[in-house]
Protein backbone atom coordinates (compact mmCIF):
# COMPACT_ATOMS: atom_id res chain seq x y z
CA UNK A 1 -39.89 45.60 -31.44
CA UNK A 2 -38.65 45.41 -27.75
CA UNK A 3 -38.84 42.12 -27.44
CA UNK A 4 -37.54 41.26 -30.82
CA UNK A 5 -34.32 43.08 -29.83
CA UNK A 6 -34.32 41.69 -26.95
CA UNK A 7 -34.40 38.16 -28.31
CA UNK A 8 -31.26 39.19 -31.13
CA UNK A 9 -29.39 40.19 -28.40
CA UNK A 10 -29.46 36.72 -26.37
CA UNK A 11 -28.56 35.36 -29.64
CA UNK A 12 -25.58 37.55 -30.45
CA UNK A 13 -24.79 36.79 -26.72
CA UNK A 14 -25.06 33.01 -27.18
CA UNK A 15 -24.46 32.36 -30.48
CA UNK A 16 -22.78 34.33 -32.64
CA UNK A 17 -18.39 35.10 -32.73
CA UNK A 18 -17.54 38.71 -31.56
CA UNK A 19 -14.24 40.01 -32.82
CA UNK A 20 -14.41 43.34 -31.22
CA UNK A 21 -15.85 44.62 -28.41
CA UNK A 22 -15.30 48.48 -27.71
CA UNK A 23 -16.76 50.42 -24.44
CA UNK A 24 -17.06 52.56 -21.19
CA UNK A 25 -19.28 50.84 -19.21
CA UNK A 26 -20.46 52.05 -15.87
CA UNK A 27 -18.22 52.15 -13.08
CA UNK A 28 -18.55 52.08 -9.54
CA UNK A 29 -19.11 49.92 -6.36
CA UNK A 30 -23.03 48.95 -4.96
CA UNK A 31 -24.60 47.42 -2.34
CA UNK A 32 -23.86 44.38 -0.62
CA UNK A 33 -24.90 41.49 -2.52
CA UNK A 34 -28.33 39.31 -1.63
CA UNK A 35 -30.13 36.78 -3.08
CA UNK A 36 -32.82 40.04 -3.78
CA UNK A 37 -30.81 41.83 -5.97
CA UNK A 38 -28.05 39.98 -7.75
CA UNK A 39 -29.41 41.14 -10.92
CA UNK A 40 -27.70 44.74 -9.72
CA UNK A 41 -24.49 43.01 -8.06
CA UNK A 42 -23.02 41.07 -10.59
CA UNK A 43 -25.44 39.29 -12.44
CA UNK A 44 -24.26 35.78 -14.04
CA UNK A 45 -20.74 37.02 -13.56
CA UNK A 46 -20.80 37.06 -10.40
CA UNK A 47 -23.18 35.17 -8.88
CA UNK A 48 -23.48 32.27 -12.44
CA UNK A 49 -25.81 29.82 -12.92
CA UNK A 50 -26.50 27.27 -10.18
CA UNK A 51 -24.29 24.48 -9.30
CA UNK A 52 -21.55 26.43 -11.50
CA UNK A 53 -18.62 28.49 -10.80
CA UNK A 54 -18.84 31.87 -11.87
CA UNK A 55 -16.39 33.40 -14.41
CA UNK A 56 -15.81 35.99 -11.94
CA UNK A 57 -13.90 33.45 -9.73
CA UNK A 58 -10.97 33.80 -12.63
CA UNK A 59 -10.21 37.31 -11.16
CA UNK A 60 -10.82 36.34 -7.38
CA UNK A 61 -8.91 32.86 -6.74
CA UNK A 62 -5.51 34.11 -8.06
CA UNK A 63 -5.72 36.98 -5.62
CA UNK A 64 -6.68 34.76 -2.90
CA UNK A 65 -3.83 32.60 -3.56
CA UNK A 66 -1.46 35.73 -3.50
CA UNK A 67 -2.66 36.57 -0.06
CA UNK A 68 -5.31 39.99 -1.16
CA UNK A 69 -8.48 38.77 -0.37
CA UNK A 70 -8.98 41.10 2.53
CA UNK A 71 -8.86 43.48 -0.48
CA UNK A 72 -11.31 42.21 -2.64
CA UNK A 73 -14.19 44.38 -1.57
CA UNK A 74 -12.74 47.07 -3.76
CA UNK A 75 -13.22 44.34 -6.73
CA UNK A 76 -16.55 44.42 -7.32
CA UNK A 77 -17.89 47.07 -9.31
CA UNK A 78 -19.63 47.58 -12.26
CA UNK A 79 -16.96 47.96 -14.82
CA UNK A 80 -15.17 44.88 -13.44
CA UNK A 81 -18.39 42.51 -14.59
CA UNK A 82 -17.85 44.30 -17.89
CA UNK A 83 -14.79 43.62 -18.38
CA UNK A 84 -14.78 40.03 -17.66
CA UNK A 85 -18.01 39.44 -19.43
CA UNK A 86 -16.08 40.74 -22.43
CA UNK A 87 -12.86 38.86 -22.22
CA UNK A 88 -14.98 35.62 -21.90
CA UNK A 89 -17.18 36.37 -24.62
CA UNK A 90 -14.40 37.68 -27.18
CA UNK A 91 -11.44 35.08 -26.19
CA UNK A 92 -12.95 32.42 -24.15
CA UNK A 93 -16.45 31.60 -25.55
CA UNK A 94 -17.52 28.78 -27.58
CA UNK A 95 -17.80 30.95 -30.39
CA UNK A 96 -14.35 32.70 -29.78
CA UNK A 97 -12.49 31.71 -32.48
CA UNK A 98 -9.13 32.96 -31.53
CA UNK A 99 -8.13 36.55 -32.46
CA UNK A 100 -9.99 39.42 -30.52
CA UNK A 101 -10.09 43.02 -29.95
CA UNK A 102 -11.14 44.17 -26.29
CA UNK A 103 -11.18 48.04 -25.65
CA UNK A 104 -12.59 49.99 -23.04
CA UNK A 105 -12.26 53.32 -20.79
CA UNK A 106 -12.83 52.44 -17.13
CA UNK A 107 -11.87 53.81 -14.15
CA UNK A 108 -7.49 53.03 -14.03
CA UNK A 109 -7.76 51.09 -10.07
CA UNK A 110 -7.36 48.00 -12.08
CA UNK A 111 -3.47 49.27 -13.51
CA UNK A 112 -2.22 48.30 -9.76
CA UNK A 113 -4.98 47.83 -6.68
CA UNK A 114 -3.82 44.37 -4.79
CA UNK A 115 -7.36 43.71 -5.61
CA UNK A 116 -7.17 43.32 -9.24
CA UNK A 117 -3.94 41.04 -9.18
CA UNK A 118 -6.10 38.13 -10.47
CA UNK A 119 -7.44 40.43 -13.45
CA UNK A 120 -4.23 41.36 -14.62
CA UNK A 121 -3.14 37.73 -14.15
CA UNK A 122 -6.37 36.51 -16.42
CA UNK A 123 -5.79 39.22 -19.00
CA UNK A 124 -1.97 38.07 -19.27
CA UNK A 125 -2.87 34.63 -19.42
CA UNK A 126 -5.31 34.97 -22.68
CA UNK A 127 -4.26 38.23 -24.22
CA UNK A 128 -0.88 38.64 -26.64
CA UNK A 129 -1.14 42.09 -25.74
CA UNK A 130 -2.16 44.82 -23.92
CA UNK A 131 -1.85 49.09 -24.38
CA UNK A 132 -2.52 51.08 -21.55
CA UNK A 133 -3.33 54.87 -22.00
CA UNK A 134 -3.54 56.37 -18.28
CA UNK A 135 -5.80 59.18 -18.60
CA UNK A 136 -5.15 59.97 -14.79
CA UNK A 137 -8.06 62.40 -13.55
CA UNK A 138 -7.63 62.06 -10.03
CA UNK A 139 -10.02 64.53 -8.29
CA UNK A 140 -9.85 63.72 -4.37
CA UNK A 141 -6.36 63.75 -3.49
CA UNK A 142 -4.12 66.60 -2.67
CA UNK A 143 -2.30 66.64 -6.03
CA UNK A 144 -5.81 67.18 -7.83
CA UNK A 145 -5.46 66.41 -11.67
CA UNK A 146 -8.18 67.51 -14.63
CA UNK A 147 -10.17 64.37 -15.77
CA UNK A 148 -11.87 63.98 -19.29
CA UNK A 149 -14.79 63.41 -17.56
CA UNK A 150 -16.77 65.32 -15.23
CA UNK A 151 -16.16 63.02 -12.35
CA UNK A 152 -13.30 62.44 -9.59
CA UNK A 153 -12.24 58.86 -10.40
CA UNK A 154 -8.86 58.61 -12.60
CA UNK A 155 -9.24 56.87 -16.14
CA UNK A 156 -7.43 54.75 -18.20
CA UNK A 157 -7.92 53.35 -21.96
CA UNK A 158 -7.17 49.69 -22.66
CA UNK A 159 -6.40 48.09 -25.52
CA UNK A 160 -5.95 43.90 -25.43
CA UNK A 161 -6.07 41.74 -28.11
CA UNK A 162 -4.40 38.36 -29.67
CA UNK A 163 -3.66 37.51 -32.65
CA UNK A 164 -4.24 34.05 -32.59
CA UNK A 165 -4.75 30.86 -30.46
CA UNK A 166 -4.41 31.79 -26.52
CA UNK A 167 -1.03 31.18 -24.90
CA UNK A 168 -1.61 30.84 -21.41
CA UNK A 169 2.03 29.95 -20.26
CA UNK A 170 3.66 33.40 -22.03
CA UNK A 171 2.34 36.75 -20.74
CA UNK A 172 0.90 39.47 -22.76
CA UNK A 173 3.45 41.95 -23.57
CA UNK A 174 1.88 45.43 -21.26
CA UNK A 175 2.61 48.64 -22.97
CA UNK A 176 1.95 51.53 -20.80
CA UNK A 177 1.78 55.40 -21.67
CA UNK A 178 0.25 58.25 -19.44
CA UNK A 179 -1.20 61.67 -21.28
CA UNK A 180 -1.29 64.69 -18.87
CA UNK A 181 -2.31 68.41 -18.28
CA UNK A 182 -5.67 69.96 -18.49
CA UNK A 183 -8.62 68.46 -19.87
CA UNK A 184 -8.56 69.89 -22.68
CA UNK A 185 -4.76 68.87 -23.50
CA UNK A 186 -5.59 65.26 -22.83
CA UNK A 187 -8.87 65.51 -25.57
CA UNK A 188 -6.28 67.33 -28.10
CA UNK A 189 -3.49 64.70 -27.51
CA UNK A 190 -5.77 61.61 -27.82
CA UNK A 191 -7.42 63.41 -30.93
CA UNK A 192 -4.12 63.28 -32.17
CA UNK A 193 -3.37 59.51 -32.08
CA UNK A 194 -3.61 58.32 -35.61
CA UNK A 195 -1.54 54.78 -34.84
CA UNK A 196 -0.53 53.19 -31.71
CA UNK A 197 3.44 54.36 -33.37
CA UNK A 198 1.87 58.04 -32.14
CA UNK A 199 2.38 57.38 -28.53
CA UNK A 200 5.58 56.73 -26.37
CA UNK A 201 5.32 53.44 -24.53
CA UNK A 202 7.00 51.64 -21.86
CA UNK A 203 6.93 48.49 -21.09
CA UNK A 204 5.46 47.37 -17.69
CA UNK A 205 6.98 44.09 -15.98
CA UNK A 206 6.02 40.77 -17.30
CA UNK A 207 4.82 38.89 -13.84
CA UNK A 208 1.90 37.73 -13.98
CA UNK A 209 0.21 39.53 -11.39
CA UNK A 210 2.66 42.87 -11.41
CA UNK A 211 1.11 46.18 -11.94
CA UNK A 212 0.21 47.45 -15.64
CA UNK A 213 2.50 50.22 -15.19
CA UNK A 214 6.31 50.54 -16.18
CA UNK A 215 8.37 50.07 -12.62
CA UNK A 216 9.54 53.85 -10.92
CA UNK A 217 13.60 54.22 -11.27
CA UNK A 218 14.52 54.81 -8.00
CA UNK A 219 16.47 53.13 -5.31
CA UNK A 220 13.61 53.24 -3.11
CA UNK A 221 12.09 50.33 -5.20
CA UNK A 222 14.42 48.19 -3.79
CA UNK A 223 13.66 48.87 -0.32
CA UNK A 224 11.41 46.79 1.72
CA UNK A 225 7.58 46.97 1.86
CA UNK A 226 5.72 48.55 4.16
CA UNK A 227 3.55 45.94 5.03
CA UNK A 228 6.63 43.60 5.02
CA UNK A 229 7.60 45.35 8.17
CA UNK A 230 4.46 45.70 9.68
CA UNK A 231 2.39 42.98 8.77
CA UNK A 232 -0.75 43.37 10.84
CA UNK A 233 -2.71 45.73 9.58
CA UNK A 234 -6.69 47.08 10.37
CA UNK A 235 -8.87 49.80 8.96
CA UNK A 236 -8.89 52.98 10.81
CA UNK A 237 -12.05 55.32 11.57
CA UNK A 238 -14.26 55.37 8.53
CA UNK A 239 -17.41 57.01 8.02
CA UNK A 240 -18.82 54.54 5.37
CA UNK A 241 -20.93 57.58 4.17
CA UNK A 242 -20.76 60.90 2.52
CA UNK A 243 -23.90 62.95 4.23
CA UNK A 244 -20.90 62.88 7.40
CA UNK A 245 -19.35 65.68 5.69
CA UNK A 246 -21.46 68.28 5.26
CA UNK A 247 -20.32 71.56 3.26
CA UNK A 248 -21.68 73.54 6.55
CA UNK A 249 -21.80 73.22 9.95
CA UNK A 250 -25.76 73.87 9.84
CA UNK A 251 -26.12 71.06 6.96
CA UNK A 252 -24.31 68.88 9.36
CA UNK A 253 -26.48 69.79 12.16
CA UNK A 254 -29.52 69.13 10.41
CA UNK A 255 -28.61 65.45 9.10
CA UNK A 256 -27.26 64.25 12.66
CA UNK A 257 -30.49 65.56 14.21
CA UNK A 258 -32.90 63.78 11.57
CA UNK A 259 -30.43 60.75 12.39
CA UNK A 260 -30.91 60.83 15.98
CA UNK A 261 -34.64 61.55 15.43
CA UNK A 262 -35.53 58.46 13.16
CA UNK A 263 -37.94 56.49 14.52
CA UNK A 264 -35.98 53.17 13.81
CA UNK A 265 -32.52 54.42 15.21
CA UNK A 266 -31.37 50.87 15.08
CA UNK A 267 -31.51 50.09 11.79
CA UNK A 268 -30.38 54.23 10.65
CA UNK A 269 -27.14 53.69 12.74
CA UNK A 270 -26.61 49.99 11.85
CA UNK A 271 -23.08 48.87 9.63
């Protein structure tokens, strides 16, 4: 029975139109990517078949172009492969037959990270449209806010689709709405969503790389860029790791004394 679902599933994956494609896929970054375990890195989407470019390289050269490949680390994760493993296989595979529904909940770094400028290019390119519900969620900063989910990492709903034939020369329109307060507010308010009519929107800005959120009112937008004033830029102290902070000074004791005590203390303290 295994391997007869196995087999339906390469079919449905190679053969057969999908409309609609709803999810919330895993999320979060790995290991550095070898030849041993691509399988866990990417897969085809990454890494595709040989002597052919990878679909992934749809999100990566626009960003590249735009000057953010020094931020492209934070690109690959899990829900990233997902998503562009879905967009391909609802709008651009040879069984895509035009219109397409593509929703997921992810984690929301993809609404405006430099890294995910090409995404939200690709997305704009094939899509007619695309709803953002920002969940929010953040657990880490210093304005901590209640996430859905029992996990740190802010969230965000998406909702792309087209009705028709892809338009690659007129952005999708990006409709963006955010849902706060306590967990349990956000569960009740989403409950509550009988039509997309049951949410305000606003309408984020039409470039083809801009952010999936509405621009802040301010006249602080209009100032210039950090970076535009000091363009060099470096990464400061970072641990890399989370056993360096330890919820006691004994726990931290312990771990830097097993550390200094490994036998191969070259490859423990290597990058």
């Amino acid at each position: 029975p295994i391997a007869q679902e196995h087999e339906r599933a390469l079919k449905i994956k190679d053969a057969e139109t999908v409309l609609v494609c709803l999810g919330n896929p895993p999320y979060g970054r790995h290991e550095a990517a070898t030849k041993d375990n691509r399988a866990i890195t990417g897969g085809w989407v990454r890494h595709g078949d040989e002597n052919e470019i990878p679909i992934l390289e749809d999100f990566l050269e626009p960003a590249r172009k735009a000057g953010y490949g020094v931020h492209l680390k934070n690109l690959y994760n899990q829900y990233i492969y997902f998503i562009r493993w879905s967009l391909w296989k609802v709008f651009e595979h040879k069984t895509a037959t035009g219109p397409g529904i593509l929703s997921f909940i992810t984690a929301s770094s993809y609404l405006d990270g430099d890294a995910f400028a090409g995404l939200r290019e690709h997305m704009r390119r094939i899509c007619d449209y695309i709803d953002i519900i920002d969940l929010g969620g953040e657990g880490r900063g210093t304005r901590k806010d209640e996430n859905i989910f029992a996990i740190q990492t802010p969230v965000a709903i998406f909702v792309a689709w087209r009705k028709a034939k892809p338009n690659p020369d007129k952005p999708a329109v990006v409709r963006h709405t955010k849902i706060e307060g306590t967990k349990k507010e956000k569960l009740k308010a989403l409950n509550a969503v009988t039509s997309a009519d049951s949410l305000k929107w606003k309408q984020a800005p039409n470039g083809w790389q801009e952010p999936f959120i509405p621009e802040t009112k301010g006249q602080f937008t209009k100032w210039p860029l950090i970076t535009d004033l000091f363009p060099w830029q470096n990464n400061g102290v970072q641990c890399k790791r989370t056993w360096v902070i330890g919820p006691s000074q004994q726990l931290l004791c312990d771990r830097w004394e097993n550390l200094l005590k490994a036998e191969n203390r070259a490859k423990a303290m290597k990058e």
